[in-house]
Protein backbone atom coordinates (compact mmCIF):
# COMPACT_ATOMS: atom_id res chain seq x y z
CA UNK A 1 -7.04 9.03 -16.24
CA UNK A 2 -9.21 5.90 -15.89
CA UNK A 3 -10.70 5.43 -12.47
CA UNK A 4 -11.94 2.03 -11.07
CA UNK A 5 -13.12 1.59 -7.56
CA UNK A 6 -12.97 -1.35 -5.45
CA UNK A 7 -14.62 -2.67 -2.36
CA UNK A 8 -12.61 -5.68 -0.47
CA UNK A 9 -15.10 -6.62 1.07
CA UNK A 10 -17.92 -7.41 -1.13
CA UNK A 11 -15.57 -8.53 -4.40
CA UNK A 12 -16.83 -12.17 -3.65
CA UNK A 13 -14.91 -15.42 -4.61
CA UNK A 14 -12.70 -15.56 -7.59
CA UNK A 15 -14.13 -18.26 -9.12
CA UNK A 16 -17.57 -19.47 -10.27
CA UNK A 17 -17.49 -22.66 -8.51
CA UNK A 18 -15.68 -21.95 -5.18
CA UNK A 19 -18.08 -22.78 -2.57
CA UNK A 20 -15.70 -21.48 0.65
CA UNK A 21 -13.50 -18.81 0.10
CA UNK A 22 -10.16 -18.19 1.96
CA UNK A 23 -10.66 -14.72 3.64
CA UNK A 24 -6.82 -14.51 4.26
CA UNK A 25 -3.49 -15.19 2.31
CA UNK A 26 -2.29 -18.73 2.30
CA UNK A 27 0.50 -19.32 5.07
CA UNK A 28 3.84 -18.80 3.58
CA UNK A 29 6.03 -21.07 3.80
CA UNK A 30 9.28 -18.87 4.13
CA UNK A 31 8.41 -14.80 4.64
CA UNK A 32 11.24 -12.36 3.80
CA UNK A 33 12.14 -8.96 4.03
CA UNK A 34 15.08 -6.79 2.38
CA UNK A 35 17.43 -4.42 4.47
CA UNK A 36 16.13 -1.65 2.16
CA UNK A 37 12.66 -2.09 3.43
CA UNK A 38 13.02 -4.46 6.48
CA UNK A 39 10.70 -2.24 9.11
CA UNK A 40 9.06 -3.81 11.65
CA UNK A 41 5.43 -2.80 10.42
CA UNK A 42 5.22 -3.62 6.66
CA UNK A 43 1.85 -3.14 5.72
CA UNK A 44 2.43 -5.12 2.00
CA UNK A 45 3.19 -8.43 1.05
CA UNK A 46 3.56 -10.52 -2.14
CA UNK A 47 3.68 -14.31 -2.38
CA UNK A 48 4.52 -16.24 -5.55
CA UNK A 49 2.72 -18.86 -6.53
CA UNK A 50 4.63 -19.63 -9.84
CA UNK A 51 5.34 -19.19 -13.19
CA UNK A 52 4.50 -15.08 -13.62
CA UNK A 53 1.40 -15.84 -10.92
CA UNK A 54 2.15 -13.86 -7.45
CA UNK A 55 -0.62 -12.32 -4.99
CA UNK A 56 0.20 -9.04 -3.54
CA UNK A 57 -1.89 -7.52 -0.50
CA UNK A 58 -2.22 -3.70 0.38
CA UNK A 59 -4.85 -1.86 2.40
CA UNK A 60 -7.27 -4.72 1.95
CA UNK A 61 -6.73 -5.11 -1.12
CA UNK A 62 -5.64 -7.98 -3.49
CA UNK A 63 -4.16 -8.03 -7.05
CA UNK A 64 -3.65 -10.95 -8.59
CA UNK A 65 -0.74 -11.15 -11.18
CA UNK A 66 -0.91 -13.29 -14.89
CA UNK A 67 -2.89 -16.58 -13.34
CA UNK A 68 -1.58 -19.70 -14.18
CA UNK A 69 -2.31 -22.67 -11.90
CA UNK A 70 -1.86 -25.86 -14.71
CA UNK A 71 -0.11 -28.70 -13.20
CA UNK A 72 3.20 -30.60 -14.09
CA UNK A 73 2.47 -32.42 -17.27
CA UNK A 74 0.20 -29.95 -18.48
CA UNK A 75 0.22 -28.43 -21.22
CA UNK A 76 -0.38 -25.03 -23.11
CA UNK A 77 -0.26 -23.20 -26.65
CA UNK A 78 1.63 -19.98 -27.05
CA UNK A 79 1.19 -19.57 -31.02
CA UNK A 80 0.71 -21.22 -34.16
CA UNK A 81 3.00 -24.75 -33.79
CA UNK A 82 4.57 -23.74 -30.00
CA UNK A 83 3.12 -25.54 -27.15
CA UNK A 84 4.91 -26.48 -23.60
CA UNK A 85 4.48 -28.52 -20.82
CA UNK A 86 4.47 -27.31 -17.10
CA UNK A 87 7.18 -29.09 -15.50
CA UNK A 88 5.79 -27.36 -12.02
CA UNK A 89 3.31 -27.34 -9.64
CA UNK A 90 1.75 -23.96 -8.69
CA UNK A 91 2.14 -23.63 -5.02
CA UNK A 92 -1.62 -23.42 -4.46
CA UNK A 93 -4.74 -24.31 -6.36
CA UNK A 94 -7.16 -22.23 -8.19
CA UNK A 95 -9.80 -23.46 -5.49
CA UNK A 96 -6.75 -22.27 -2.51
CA UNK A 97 -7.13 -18.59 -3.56
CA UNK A 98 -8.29 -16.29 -1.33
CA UNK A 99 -10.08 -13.47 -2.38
CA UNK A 100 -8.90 -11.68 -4.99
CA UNK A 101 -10.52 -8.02 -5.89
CA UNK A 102 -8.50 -7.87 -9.52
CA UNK A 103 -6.07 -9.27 -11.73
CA UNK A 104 -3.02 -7.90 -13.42
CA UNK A 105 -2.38 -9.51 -16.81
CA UNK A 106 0.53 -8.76 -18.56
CA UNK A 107 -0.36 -10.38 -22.02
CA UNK A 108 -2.84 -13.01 -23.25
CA UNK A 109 -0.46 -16.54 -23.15
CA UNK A 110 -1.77 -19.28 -21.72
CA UNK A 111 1.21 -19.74 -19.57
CA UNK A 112 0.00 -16.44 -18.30
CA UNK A 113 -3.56 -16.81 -18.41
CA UNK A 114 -4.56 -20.76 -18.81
CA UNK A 115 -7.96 -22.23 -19.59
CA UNK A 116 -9.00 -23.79 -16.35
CA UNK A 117 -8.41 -20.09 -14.86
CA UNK A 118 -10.21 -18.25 -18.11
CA UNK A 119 -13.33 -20.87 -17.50
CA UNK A 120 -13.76 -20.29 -13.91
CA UNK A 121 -12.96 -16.82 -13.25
CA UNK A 122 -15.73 -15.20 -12.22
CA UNK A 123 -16.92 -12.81 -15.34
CA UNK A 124 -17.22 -9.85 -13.28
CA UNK A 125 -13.61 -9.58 -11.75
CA UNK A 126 -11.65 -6.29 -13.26
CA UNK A 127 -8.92 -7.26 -15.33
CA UNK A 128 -6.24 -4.63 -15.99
CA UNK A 129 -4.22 -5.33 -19.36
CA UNK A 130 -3.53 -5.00 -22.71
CA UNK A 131 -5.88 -3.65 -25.43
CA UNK A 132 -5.12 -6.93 -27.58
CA UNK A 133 -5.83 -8.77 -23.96
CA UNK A 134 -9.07 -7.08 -23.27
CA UNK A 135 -10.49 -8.01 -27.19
CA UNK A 136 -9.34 -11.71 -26.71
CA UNK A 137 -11.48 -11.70 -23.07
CA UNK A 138 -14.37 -9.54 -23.83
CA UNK A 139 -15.14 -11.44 -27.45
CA UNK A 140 -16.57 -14.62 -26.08
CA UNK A 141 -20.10 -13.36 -26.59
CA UNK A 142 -22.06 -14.30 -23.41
CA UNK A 143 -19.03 -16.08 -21.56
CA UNK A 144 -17.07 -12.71 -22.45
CA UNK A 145 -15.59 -11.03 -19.20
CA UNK A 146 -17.19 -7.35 -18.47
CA UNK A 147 -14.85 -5.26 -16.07
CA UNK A 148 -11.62 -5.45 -18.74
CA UNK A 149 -9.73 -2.34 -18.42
CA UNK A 150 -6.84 -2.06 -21.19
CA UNK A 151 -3.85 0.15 -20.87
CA UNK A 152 -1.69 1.20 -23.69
CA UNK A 153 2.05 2.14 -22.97
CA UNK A 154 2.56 4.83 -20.18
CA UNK A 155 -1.69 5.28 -19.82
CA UNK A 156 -2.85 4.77 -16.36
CA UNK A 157 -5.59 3.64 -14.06
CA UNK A 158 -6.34 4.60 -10.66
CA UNK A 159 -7.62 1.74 -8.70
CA UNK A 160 -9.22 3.30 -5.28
CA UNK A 161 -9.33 0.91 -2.18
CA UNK A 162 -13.23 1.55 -0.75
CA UNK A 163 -12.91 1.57 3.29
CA UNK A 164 -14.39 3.27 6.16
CA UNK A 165 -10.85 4.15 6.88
CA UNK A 166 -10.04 7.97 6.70
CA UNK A 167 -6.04 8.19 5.96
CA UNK A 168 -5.16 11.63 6.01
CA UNK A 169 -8.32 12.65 4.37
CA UNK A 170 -7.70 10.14 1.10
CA UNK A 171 -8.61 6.84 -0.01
CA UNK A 172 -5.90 4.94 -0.36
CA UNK A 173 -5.16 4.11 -3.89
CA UNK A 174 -2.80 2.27 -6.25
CA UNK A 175 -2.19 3.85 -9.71
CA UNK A 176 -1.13 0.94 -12.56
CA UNK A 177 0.48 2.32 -15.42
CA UNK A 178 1.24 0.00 -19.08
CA UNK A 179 4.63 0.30 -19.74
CA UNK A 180 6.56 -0.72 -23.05
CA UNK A 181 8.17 -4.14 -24.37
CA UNK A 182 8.76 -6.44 -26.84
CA UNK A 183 7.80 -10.24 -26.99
CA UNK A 184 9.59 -10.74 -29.81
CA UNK A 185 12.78 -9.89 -31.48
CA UNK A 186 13.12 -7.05 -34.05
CA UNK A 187 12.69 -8.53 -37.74
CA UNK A 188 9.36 -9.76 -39.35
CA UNK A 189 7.89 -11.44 -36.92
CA UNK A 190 8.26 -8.56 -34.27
CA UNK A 191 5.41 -6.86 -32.48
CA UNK A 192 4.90 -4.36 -29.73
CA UNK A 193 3.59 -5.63 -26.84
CA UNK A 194 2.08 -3.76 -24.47
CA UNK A 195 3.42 -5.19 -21.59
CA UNK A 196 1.57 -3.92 -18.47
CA UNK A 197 3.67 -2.90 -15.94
CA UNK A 198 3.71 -0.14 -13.27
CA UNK A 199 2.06 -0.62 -9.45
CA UNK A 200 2.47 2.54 -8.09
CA UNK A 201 1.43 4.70 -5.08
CA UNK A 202 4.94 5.96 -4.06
CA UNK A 203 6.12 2.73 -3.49
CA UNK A 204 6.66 1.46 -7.06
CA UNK A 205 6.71 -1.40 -8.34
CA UNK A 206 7.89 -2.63 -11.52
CA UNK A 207 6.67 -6.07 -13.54
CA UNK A 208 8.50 -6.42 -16.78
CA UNK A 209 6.38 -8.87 -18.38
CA UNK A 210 7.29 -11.04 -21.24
CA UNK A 211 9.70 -8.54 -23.04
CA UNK A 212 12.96 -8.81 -24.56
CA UNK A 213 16.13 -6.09 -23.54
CA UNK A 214 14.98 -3.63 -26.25
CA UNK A 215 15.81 0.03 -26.54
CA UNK A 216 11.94 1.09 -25.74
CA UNK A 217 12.59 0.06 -22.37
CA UNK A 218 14.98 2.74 -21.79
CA UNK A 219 12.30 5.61 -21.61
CA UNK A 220 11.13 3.79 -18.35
CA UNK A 221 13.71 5.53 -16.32
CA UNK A 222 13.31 8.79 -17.58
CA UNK A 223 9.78 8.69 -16.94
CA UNK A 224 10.33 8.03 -13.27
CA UNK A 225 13.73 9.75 -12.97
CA UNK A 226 14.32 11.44 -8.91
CA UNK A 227 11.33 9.28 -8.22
CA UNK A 228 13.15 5.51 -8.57
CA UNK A 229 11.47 2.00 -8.73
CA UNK A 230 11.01 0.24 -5.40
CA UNK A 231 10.68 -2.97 -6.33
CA UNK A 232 11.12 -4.84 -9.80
CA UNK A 233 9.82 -8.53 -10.84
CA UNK A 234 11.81 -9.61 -13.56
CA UNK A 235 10.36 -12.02 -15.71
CA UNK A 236 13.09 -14.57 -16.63
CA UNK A 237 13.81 -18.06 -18.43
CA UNK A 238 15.30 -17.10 -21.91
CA UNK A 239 11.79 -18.99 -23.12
CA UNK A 240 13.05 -20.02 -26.87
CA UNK A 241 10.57 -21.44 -29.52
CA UNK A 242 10.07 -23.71 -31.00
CA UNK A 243 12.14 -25.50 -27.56
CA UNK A 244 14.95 -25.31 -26.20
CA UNK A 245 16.03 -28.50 -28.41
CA UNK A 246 15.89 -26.18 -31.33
CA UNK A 247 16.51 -22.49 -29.92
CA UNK A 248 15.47 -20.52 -33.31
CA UNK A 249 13.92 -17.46 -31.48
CA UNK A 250 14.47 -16.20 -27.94
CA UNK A 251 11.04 -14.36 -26.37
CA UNK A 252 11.89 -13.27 -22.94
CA UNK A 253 15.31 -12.39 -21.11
CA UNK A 254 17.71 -14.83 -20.29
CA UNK A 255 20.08 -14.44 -16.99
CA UNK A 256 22.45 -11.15 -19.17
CA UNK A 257 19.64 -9.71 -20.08
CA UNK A 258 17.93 -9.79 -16.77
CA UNK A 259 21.01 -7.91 -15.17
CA UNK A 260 21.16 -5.60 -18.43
CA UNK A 261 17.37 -4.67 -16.97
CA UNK A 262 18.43 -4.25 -13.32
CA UNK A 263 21.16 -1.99 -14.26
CA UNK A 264 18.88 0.12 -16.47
CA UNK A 265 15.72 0.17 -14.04
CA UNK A 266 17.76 -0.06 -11.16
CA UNK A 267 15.08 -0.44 -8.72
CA UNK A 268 15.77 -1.07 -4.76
CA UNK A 269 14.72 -4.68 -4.95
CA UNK A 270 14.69 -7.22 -7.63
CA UNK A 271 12.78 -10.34 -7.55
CA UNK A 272 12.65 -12.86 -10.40
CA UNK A 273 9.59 -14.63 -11.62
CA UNK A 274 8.92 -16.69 -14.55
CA UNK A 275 11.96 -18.90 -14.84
CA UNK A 276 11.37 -22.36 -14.46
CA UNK A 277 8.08 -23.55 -14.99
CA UNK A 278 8.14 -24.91 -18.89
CA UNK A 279 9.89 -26.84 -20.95
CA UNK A 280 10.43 -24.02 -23.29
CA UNK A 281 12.92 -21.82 -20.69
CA UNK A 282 16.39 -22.33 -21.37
CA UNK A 283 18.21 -20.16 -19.02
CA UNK A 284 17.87 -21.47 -15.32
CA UNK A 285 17.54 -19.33 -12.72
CA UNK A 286 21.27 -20.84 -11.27
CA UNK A 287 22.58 -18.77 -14.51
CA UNK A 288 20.64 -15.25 -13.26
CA UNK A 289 22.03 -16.05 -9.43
CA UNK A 290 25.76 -16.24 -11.06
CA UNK A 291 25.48 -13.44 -13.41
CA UNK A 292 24.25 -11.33 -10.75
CA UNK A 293 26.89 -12.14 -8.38
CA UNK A 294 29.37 -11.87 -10.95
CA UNK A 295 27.51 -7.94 -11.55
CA UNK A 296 27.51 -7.25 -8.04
CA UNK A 297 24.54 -6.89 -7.53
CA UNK A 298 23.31 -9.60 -5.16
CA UNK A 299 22.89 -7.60 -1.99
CA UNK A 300 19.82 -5.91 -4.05
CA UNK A 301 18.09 -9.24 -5.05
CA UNK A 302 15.18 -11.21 -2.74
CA UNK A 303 15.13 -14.82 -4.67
CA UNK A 304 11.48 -16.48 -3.61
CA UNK A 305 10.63 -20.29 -4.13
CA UNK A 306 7.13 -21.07 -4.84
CA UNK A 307 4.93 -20.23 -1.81
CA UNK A 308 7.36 -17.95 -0.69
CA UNK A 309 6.16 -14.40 0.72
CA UNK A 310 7.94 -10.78 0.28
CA UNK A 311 6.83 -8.49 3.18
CA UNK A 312 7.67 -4.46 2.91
CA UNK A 313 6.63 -0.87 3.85
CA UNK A 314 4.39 1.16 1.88
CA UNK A 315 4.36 4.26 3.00
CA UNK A 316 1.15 6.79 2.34
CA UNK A 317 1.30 9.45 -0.18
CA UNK A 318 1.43 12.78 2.16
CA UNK A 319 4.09 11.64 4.01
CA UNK A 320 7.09 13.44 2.17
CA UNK A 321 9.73 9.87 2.12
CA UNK A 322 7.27 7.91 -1.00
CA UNK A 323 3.62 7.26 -1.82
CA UNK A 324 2.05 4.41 -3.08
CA UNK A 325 0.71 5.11 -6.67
């Protein structure tokens, strides 16, 4: 298993122009919790930003998820004669994040990973993805990024939190795991994308990525069978290409398939991401709040608006309830 080690405090600012660097999460505007998890000391949070972008915050640690801070009226190209246009704003700026100590990037879009972001990022910063990921960022010669770590489907990578802190004799840890999925439909134009998935440490969380409702996904929870999925962001929208003006090819779940996926995973928590940021999403995230309901499954959902934080427990990996892998 991979190993990378990382030190909160001396990861430095995200970006290659930042002159100040926030120290602490931006203040929320709305914080929530979830019955399942509701305890008075959570020690975890995650706040979404938009599109696929959220921040979560363990142990002093900070992983930033698929960054994408564009603009409404921007615009971005996700393969040969597709482009979109953000119709959102993220709910901070590049130059509002606080320290970050690495990114988690699902797949190389630029509605997942956007210019502006891929220019200022500093080139240091270790990037957990995909091996077609890691070859797009580490082929740009000198401007190349040089702490890419690329998982395949079901290989993992310890990520140790460096402290002072002694926690029952163990650093604490997070273990991120690739998981499988499909961008694209079955037929000619398919191809297996290695969505990258898994956040786990006992409290697990799973982040679907850009995939599809397809049968590979259905080894996910016999992998983790007696040990369950905590928490699950769902990555919505029904995106179609060429638009939604002329729906030829459906790339990511719409509201049915998102609730196919929550009855397959069936983690403790859901919350959806990636909905409503493009022009190309065609399935609102009204249409995932009915079919949920009409699944009966609401009381396991947290829904977040941009800016929005998710507090919860993680619990530490000798005590016997869950770990955090």
């Amino acid at each position: 298993m991979k190993r990378l080690t990382i030190d909160p405090g001396t990861s430095g600012p995200p970006t290659k122009e930042h002159t100040y660097v926030p120290t602490e999460m931006p203040e929320a505007a709305t914080t929530k919790v979830h019955p399942s998890n509701a305890e008075e000391d959570t020690n975890a949070k995650l706040m979404f930003v938009g599109t696929a972008t959220t921040i979560l915050e363990w142990e002093g640690m900070r992983i930033l998820t698929d960054p994408n801070f564009l603009h409404a009226g921007d615009h971005v190209h996700l393969g040969p004669g597709v482009n979109a246009t953000r119709l959102t704003d993220p709910a901070i700026n590049l130059e509002e994040l606080p320290r970050i100590d690495a990114i988690l990037l699902s797949h190389y879009h630029e509605d997942h990973f956007d210019k502006v972001v891929g220019d200022k990022l500093k080139r240091s910063i270790p990037i957990i993805t995909t091996p077609h990921a890691k070859n797009c960022l580490t082929s740009k010669g000198d401007d190349s990024f040089t702490a890419v770590h690329a998982l395949d489907f079901f290989q993992s990578l310890t990520a140790d939190v460096k402290t002072n802190k002694i926690q029952a004799g163990q650093k604490p840890s997070v273990k991120i795991t690739g998981m499988p999925g499909k961008h694209i439909p079955p037929g000619p134009l398919s191809v297996a994308n290695d969505i990258l998935s898994a956040f786990d440490n006992g409290y697990r969380i799973y982040i679907s990525g850009d995939t599809l409702m397809v049968d590979e996904l259905k080894e996910i929870p016999e992998r983790y069978k007696g040990r369950g999925i905590d928490l699950m962001l769902i990555h919505l929208g029904g995106t179609t290409i060429p638009s939604p003006k002329m729906p030829l090819l459906m790339v990511t779940m719409d509201a049915n398939q998102g609730v196919q996926l929550m009855q397959l995973i069936n983690p403790d928590v859901t919350i959806p991401i990636h909905f409503d940021d493009y022009d190309v999403f065609m399935s609102p995230l009204s249409d995932f709040k009915k079919a949920v309901k009409d699944a009966g499954l609401s009381d396991k959902i947290v829904y977040l608006d941009r800016k929005d934080q998710y507090n919860f427990k993680v619990r530490h990996s000798l005590q016997p309830a869950r770990t955090v892998q």
